[in-house]
C-alpha atoms as a PDB file:
ATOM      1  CA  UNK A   1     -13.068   7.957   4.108  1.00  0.00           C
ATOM      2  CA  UNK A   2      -9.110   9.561   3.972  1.00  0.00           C
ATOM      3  CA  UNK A   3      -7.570   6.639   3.822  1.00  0.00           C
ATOM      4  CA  UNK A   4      -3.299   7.073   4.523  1.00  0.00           C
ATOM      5  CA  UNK A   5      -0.695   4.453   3.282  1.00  0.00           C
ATOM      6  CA  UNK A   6       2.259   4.503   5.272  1.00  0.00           C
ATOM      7  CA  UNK A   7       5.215   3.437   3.551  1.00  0.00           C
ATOM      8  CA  UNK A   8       8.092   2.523   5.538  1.00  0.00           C
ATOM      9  CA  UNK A   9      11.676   1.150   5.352  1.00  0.00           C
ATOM     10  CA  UNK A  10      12.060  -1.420   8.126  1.00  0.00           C
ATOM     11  CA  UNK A  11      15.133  -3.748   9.108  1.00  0.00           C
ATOM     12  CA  UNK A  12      15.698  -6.290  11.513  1.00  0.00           C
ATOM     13  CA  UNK A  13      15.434  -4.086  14.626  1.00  0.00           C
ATOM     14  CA  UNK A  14      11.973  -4.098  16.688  1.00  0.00           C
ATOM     15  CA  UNK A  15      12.422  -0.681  18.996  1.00  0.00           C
ATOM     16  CA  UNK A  16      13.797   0.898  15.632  1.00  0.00           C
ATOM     17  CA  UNK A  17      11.039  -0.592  13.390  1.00  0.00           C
ATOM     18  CA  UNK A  18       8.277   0.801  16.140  1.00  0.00           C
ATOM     19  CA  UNK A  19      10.001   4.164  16.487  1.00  0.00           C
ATOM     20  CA  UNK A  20      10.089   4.809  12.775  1.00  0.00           C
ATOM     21  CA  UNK A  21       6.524   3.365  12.548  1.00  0.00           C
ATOM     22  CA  UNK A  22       5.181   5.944  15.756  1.00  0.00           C
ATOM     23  CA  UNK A  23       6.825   9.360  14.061  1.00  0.00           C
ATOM     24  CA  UNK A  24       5.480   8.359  10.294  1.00  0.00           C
ATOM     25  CA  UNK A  25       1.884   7.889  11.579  1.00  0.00           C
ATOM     26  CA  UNK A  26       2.287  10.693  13.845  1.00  0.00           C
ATOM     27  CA  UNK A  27       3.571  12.942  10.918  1.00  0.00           C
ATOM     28  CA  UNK A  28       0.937  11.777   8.477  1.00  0.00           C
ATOM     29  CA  UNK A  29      -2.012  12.066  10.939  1.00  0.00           C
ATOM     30  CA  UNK A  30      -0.932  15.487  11.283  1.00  0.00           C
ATOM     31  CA  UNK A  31      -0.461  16.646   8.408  1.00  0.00           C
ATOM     32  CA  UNK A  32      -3.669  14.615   6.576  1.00  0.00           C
ATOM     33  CA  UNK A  33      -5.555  14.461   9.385  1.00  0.00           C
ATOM     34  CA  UNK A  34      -6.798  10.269   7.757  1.00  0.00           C
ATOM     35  CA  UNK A  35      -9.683   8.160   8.573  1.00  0.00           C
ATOM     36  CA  UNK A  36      -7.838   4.767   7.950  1.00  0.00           C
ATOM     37  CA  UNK A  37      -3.942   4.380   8.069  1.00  0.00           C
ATOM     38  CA  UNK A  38      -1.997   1.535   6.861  1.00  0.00           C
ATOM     39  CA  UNK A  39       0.880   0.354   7.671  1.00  0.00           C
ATOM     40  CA  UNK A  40       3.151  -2.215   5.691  1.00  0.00           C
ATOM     41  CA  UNK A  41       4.023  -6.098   5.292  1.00  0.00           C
ATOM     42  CA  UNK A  42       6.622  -7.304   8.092  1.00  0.00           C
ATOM     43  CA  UNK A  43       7.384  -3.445   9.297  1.00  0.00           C
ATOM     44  CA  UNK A  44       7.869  -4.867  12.622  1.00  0.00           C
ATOM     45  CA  UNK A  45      11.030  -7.356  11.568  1.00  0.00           C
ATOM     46  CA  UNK A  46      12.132  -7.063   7.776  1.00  0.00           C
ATOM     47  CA  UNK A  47      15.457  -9.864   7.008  1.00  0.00           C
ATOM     48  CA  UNK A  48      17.668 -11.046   9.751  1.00  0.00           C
ATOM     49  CA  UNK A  49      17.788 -14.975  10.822  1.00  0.00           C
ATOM     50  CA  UNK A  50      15.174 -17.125  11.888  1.00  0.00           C
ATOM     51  CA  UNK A  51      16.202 -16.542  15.342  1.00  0.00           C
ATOM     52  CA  UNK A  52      15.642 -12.720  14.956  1.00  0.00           C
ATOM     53  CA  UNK A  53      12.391 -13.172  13.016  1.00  0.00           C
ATOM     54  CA  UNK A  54      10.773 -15.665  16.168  1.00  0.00           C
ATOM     55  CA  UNK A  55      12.395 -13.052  18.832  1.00  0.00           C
ATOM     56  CA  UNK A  56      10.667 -10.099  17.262  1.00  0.00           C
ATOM     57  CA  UNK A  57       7.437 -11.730  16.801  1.00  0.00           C
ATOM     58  CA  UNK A  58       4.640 -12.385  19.704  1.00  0.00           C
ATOM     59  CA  UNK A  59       2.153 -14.380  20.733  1.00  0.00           C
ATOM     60  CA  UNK A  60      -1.396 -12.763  20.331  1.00  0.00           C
ATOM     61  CA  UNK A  61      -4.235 -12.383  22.735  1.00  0.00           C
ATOM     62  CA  UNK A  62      -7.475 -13.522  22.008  1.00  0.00           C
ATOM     63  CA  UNK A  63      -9.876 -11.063  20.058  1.00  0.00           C
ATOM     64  CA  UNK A  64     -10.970  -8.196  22.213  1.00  0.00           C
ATOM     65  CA  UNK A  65      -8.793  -9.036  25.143  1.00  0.00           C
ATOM     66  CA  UNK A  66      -5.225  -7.647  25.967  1.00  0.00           C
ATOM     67  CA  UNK A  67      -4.171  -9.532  29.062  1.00  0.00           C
ATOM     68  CA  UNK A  68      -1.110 -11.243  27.606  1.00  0.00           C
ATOM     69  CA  UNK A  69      -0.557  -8.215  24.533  1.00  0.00           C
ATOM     70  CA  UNK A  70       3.194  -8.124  23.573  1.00  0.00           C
ATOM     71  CA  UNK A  71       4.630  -4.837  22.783  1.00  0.00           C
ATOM     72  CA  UNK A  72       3.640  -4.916  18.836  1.00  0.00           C
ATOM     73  CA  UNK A  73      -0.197  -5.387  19.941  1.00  0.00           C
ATOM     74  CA  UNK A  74       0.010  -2.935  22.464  1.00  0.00           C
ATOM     75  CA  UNK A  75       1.512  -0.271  20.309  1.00  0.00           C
ATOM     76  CA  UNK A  76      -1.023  -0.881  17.800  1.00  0.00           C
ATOM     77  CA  UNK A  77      -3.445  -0.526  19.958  1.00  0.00           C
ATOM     78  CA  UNK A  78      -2.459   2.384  21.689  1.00  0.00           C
ATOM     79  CA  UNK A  79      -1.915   4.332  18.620  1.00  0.00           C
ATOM     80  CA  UNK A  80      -5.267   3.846  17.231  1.00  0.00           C
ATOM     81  CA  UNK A  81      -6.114   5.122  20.286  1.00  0.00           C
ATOM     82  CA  UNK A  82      -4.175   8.090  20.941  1.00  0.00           C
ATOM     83  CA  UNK A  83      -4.662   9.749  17.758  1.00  0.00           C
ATOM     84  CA  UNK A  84      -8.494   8.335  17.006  1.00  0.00           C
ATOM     85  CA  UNK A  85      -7.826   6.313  13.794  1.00  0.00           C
ATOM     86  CA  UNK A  86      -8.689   3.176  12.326  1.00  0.00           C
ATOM     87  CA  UNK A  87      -5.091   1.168  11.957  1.00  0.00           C
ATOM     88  CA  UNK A  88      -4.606  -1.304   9.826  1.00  0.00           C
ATOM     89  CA  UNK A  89      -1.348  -2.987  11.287  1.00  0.00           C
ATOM     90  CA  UNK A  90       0.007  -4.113   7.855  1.00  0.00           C
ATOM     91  CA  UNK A  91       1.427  -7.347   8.994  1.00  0.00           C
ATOM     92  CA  UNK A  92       3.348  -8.758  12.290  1.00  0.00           C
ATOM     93  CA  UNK A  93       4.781 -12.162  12.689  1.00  0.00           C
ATOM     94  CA  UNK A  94       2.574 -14.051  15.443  1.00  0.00           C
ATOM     95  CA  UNK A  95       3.895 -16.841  17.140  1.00  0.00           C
ATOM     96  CA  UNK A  96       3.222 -20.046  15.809  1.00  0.00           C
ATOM     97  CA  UNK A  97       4.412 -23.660  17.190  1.00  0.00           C
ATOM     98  CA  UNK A  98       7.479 -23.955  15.597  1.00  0.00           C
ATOM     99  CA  UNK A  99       6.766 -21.456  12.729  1.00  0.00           C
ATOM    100  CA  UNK A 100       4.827 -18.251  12.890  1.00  0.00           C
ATOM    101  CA  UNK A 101       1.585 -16.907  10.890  1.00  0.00           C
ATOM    102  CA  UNK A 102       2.208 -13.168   8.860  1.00  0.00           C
ATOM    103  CA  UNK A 103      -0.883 -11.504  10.309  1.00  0.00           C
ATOM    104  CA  UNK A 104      -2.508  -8.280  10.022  1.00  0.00           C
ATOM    105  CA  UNK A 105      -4.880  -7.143  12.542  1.00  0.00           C
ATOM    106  CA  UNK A 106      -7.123  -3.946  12.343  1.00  0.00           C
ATOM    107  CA  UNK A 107      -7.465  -1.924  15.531  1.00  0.00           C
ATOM    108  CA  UNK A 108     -10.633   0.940  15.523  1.00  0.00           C
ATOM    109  CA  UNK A 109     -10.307   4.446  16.922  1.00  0.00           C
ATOM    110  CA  UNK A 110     -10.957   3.005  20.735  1.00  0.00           C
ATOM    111  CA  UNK A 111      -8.030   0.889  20.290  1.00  0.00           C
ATOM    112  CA  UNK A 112      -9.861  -2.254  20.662  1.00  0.00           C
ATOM    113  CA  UNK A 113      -9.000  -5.203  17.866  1.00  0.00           C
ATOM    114  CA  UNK A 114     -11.591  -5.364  14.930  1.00  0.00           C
ATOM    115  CA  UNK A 115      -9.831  -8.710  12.730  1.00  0.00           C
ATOM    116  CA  UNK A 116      -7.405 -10.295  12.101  1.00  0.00           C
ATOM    117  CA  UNK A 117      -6.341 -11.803   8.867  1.00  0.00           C
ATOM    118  CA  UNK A 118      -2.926 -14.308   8.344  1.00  0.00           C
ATOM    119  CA  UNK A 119      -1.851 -14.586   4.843  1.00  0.00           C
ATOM    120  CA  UNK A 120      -3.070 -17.876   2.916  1.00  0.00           C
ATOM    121  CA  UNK A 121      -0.661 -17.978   0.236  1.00  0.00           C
ATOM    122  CA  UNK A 122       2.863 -17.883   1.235  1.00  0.00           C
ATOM    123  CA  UNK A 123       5.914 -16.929  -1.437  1.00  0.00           C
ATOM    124  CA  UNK A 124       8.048 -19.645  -2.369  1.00  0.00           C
ATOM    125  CA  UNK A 125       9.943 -18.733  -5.701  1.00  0.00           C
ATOM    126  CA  UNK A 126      12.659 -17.920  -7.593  1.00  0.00           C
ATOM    127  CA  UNK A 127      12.614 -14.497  -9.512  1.00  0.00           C
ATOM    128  CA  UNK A 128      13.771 -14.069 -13.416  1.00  0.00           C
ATOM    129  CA  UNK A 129      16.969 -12.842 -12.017  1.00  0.00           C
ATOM    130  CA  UNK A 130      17.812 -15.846  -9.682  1.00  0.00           C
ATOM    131  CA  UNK A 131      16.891 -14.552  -6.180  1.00  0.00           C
ATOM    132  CA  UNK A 132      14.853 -17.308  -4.237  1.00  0.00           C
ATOM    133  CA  UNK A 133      12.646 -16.318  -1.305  1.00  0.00           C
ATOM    134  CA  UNK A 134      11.269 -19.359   0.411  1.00  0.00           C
ATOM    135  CA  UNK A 135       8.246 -17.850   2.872  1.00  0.00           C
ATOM    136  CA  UNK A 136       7.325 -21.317   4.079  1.00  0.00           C
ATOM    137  CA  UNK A 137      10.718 -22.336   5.949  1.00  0.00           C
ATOM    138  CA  UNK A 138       9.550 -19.567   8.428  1.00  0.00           C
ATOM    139  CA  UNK A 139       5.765 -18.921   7.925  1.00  0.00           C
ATOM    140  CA  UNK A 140       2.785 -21.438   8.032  1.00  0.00           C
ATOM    141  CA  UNK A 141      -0.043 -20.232   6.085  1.00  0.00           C
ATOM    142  CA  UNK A 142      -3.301 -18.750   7.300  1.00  0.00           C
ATOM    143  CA  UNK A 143      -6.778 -20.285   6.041  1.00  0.00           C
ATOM    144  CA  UNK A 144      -9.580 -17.578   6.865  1.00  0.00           C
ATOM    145  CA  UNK A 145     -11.149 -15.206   4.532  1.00  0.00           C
ATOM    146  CA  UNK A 146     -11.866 -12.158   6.324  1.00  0.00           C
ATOM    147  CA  UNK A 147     -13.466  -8.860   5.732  1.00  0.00           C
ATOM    148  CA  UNK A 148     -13.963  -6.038   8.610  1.00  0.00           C
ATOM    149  CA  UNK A 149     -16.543  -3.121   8.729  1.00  0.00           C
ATOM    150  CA  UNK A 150     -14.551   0.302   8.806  1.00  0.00           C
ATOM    151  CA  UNK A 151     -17.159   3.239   8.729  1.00  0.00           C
ATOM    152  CA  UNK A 152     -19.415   2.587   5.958  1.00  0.00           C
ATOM    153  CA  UNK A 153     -17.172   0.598   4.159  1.00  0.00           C
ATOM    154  CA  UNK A 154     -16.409  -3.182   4.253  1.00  0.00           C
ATOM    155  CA  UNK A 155     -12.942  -3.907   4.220  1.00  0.00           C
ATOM    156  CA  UNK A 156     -11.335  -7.220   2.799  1.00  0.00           C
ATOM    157  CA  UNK A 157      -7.955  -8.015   3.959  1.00  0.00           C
ATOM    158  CA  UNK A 158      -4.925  -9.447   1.794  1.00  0.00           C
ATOM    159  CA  UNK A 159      -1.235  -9.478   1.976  1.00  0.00           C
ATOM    160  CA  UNK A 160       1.744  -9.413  -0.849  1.00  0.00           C
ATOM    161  CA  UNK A 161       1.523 -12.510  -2.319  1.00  0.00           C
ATOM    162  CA  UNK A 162      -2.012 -13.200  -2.249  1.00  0.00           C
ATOM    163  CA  UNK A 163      -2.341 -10.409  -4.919  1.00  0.00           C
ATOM    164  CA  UNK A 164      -1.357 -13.056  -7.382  1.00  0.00           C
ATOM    165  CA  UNK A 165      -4.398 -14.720  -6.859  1.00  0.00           C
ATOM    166  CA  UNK A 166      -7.747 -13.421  -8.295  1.00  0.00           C
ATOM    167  CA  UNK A 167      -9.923 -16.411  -6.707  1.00  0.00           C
ATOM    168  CA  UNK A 168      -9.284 -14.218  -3.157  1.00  0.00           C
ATOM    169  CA  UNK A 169     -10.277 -11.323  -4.214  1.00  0.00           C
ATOM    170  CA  UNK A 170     -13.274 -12.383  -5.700  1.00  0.00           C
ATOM    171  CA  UNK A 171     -13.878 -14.176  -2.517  1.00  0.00           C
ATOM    172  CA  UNK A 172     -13.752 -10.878  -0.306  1.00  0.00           C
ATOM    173  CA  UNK A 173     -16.140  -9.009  -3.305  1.00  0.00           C
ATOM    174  CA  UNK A 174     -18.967 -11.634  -2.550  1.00  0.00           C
ATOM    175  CA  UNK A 175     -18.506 -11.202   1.097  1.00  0.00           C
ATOM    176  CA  UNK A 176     -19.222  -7.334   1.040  1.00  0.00           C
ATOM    177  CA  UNK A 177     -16.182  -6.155  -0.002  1.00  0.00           C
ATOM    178  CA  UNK A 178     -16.038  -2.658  -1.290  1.00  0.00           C
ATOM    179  CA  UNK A 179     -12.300  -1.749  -0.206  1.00  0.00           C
ATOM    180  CA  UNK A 180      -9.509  -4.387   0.019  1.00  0.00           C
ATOM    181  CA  UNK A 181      -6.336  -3.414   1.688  1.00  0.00           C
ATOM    182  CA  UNK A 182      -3.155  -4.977   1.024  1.00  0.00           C
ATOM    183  CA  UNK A 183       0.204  -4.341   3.111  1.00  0.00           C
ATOM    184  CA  UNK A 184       3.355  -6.214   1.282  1.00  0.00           C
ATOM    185  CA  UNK A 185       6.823  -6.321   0.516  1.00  0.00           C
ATOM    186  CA  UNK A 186       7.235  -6.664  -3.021  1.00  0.00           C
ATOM    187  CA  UNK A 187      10.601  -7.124  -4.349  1.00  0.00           C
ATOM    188  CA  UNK A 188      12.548  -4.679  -6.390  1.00  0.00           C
ATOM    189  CA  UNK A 189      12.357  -7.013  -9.408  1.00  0.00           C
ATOM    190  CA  UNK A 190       8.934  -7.869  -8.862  1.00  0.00           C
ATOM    191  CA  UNK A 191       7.318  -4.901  -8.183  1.00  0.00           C
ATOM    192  CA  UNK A 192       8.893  -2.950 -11.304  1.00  0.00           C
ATOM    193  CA  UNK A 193       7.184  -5.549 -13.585  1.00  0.00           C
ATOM    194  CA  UNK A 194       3.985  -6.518 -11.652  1.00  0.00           C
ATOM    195  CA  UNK A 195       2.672  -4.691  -8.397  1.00  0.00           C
ATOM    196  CA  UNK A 196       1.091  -1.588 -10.386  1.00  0.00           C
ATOM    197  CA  UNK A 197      -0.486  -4.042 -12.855  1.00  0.00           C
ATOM    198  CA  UNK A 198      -1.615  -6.300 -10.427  1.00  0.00           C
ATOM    199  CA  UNK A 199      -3.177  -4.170  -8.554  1.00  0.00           C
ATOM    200  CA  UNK A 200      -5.331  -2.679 -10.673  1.00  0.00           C
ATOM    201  CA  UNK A 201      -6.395  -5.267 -11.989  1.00  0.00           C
ATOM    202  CA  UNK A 202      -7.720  -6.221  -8.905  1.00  0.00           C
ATOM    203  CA  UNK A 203      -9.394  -3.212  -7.876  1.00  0.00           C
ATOM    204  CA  UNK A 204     -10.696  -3.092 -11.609  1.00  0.00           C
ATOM    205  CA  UNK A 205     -12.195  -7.716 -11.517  1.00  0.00           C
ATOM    206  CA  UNK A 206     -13.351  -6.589  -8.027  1.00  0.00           C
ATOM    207  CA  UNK A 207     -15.097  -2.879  -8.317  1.00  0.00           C
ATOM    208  CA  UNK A 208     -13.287  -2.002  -5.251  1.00  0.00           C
ATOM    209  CA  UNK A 209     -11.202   0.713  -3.719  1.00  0.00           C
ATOM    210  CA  UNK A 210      -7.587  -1.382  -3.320  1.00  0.00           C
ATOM    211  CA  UNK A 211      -5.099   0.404  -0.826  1.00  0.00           C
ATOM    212  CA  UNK A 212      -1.653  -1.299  -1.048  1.00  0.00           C
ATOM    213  CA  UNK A 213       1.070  -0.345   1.320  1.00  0.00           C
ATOM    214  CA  UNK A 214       4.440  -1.690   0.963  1.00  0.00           C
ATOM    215  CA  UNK A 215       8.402  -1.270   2.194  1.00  0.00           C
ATOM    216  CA  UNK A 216      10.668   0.200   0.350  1.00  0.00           C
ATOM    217  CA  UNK A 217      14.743   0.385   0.848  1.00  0.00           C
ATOM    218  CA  UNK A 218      17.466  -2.411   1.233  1.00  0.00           C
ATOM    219  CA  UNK A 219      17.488  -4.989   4.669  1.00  0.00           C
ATOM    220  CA  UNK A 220      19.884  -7.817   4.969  1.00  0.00           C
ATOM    221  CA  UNK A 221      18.404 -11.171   5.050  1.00  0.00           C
ATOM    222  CA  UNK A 222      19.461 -14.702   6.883  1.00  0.00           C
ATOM    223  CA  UNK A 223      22.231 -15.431   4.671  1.00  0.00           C
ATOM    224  CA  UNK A 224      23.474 -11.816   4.606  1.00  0.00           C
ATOM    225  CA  UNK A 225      22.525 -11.142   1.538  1.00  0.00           C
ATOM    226  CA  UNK A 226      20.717  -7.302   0.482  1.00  0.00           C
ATOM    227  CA  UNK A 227      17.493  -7.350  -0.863  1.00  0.00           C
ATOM    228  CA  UNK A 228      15.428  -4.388  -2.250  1.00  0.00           C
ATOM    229  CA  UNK A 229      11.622  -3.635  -1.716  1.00  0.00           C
ATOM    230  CA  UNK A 230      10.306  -1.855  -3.934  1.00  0.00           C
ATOM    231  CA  UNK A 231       7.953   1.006  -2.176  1.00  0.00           C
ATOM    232  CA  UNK A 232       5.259   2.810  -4.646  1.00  0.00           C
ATOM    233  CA  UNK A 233       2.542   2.395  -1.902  1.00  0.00           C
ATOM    234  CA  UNK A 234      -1.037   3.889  -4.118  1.00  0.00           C
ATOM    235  CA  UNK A 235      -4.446   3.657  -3.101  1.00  0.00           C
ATOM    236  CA  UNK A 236      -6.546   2.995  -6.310  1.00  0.00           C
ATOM    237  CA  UNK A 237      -9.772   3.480  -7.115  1.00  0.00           C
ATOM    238  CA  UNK A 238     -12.563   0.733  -8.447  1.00  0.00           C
ATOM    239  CA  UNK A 239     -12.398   2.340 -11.963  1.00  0.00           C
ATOM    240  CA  UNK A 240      -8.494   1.337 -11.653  1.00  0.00           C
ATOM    241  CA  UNK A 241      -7.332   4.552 -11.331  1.00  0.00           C
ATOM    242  CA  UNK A 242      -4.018   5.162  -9.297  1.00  0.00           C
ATOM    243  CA  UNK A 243      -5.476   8.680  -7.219  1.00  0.00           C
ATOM    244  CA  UNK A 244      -2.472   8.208  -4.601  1.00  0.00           C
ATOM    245  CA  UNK A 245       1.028   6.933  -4.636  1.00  0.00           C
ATOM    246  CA  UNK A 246       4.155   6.999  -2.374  1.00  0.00           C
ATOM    247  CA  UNK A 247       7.679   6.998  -4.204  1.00  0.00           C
ATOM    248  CA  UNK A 248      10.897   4.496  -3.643  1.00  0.00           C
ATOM    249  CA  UNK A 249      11.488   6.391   0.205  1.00  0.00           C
ATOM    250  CA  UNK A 250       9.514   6.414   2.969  1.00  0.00           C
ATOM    251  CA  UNK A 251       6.654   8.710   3.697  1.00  0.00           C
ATOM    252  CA  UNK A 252       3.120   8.948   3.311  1.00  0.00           C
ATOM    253  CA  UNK A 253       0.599   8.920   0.662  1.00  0.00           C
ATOM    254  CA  UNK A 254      -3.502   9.700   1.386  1.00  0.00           C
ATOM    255  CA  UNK A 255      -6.686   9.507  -0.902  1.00  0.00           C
ATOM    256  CA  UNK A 256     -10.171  10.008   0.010  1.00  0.00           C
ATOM    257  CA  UNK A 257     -12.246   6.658  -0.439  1.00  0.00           C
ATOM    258  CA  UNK A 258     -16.034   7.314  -2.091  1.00  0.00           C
ATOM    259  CA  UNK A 259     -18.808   4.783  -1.341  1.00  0.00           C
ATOM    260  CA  UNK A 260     -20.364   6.448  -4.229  1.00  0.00           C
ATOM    261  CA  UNK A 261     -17.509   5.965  -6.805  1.00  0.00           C
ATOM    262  CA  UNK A 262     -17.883   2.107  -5.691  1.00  0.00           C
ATOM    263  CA  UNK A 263     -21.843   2.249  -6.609  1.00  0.00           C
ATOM    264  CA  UNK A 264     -21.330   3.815  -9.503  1.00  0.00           C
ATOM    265  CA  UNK A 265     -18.780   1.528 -11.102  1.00  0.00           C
ATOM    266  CA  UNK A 266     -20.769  -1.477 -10.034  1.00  0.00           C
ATOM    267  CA  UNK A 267     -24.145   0.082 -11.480  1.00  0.00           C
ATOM    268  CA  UNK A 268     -22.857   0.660 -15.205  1.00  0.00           C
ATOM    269  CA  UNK A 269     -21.042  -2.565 -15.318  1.00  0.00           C
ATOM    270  CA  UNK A 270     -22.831  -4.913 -12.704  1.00  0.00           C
ATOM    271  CA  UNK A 271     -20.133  -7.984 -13.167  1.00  0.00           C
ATOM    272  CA  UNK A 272     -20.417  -9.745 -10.450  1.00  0.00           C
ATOM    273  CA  UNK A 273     -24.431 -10.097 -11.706  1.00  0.00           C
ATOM    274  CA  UNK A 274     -23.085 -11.352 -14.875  1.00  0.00           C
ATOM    275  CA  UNK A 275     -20.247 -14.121 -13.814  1.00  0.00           C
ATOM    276  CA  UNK A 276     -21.155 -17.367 -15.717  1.00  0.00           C
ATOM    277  CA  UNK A 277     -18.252 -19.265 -14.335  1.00  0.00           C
ATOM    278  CA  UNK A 278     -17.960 -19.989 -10.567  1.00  0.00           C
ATOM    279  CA  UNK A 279     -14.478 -21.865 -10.292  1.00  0.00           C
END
């Protein structure tokens, strides 16, 4: 399965966020001619105030339907369509009460909607070098585990934080999971000394295929301060070898996914058969 991460450098702007978002695909479809694309964490509304964040997000329809579809669902959806793909919508804010969920949904080729996923574990710290990020004064957190068929694979669904926490991924390997895909927003600071290592690890505890696709560049956030994500989107196989990876600027990176490289692992080093601890 060609499998294309799409790295992007979003701001606070929704027509400008879509626009980028449309010519990227567009420009990587075309050139790589991908199964699966992937789009990153927040694309659609990256910084600005609370106000900005609620404006720029929408309220979803119900699986399946599109009576109701804001323009984020609707441009998902009609891009999978147009150019025949499976997108993976990296994340969107969707309208919560008085906070909203960061979900992903997963559109196939006829543009229809195949899951949705909204991240359980929501990023409320304080880096080594004194920047504070506090997810949960915006974002309530999802609950669901969810995996989604796409082609012959099974694909488990993750976002940014969540990487920090094996127990998931574990959770999507014994639901079928041979792929897991993972849109974020790392942070400068925290991507130079974790998001490589932390994802292969992951791809290496679970025997899956990991495709991570996260921003990159500088947005201002709610108290006008400039923060840094720090790009390097890679698709990496279940041996925990990087076989794709996107730089610090936007673009595109692409890797074909084998079903048989998965088996393979998984047959020489069956882990999963030999787990003596289930907590």
């Amino acid at each position: 399965m060609r499998t294309t991460v799409v790295q992007m450098a979003p701001g606070s702007s929704l027509p400008d966020n879509i626009a980028q978002a449309r010519d990227l695909i567009a420009a990587a479809v075309a050139a790589d001619r991908p199964d699966l694309v992937v789009l990153p964490e927040i694309w659609s509304c990256l910084g600005g105030t609370a106000e900005v964040k609620f404006a720029n997000a929408e309220e979803l329809p119900n699986p399946g339907a599109t009576a109701g579809a804001g323009p984020l669902y609707r441009f998902l959806s009609e891009t999978a369509r147009t150019h025949g793909i499976t997108l993976h919508g990296g994340s969107i804010g969707q309208r919560h009460g008085d906070r909203l969920l960061n979900t992903s949904l997963v559109f196939g080729p006829d543009g229809v909607e195949r899951a949705r996923y909204s991240k359980i574990h929501l990023f409320d710290i304080t880096t080594p070098g004194g920047e504070g990020y506090r997810e949960s004064d915006t974002y309530a957190p999802g609950s669901e585990i969810v995996t989604v068929p796409v082609g012959a694979f099974t694909a488990g669904l993750a976002i940014c934080y969540d990487l920090r926490f094996a127990e998931l991924f574990l959770a999507l390997r014994r639901r079928g999971a041979n792929v897991i895909v993972l849109p974020a927003a790392f942070t400068a600071e925290t991507g130079e000394a974790h998001w490589s290592t932390l994802l292969r690890a992951r791809a290496i505890e679970t025997q899956c295929s990991v495709v991570a696709c996260g921003t990159t560049g500088t947005h201002i956030d709610a108290g006008g301060h400039a923060r840094r994500t720090y790009g390097h989107s890679m698709i990496i196989d279940p041996w925990g070898t990087i076989v794709a990876q996107a730089s610090n600027g936007t673009g595109w990176a692409t890797a074909a996914l084998s079903l048989d490289k998965v088996e393979h692992v998984r047959a020489g080093m069956p882990v999963l058969a030999h787990r003596r601890l289930n907590t």
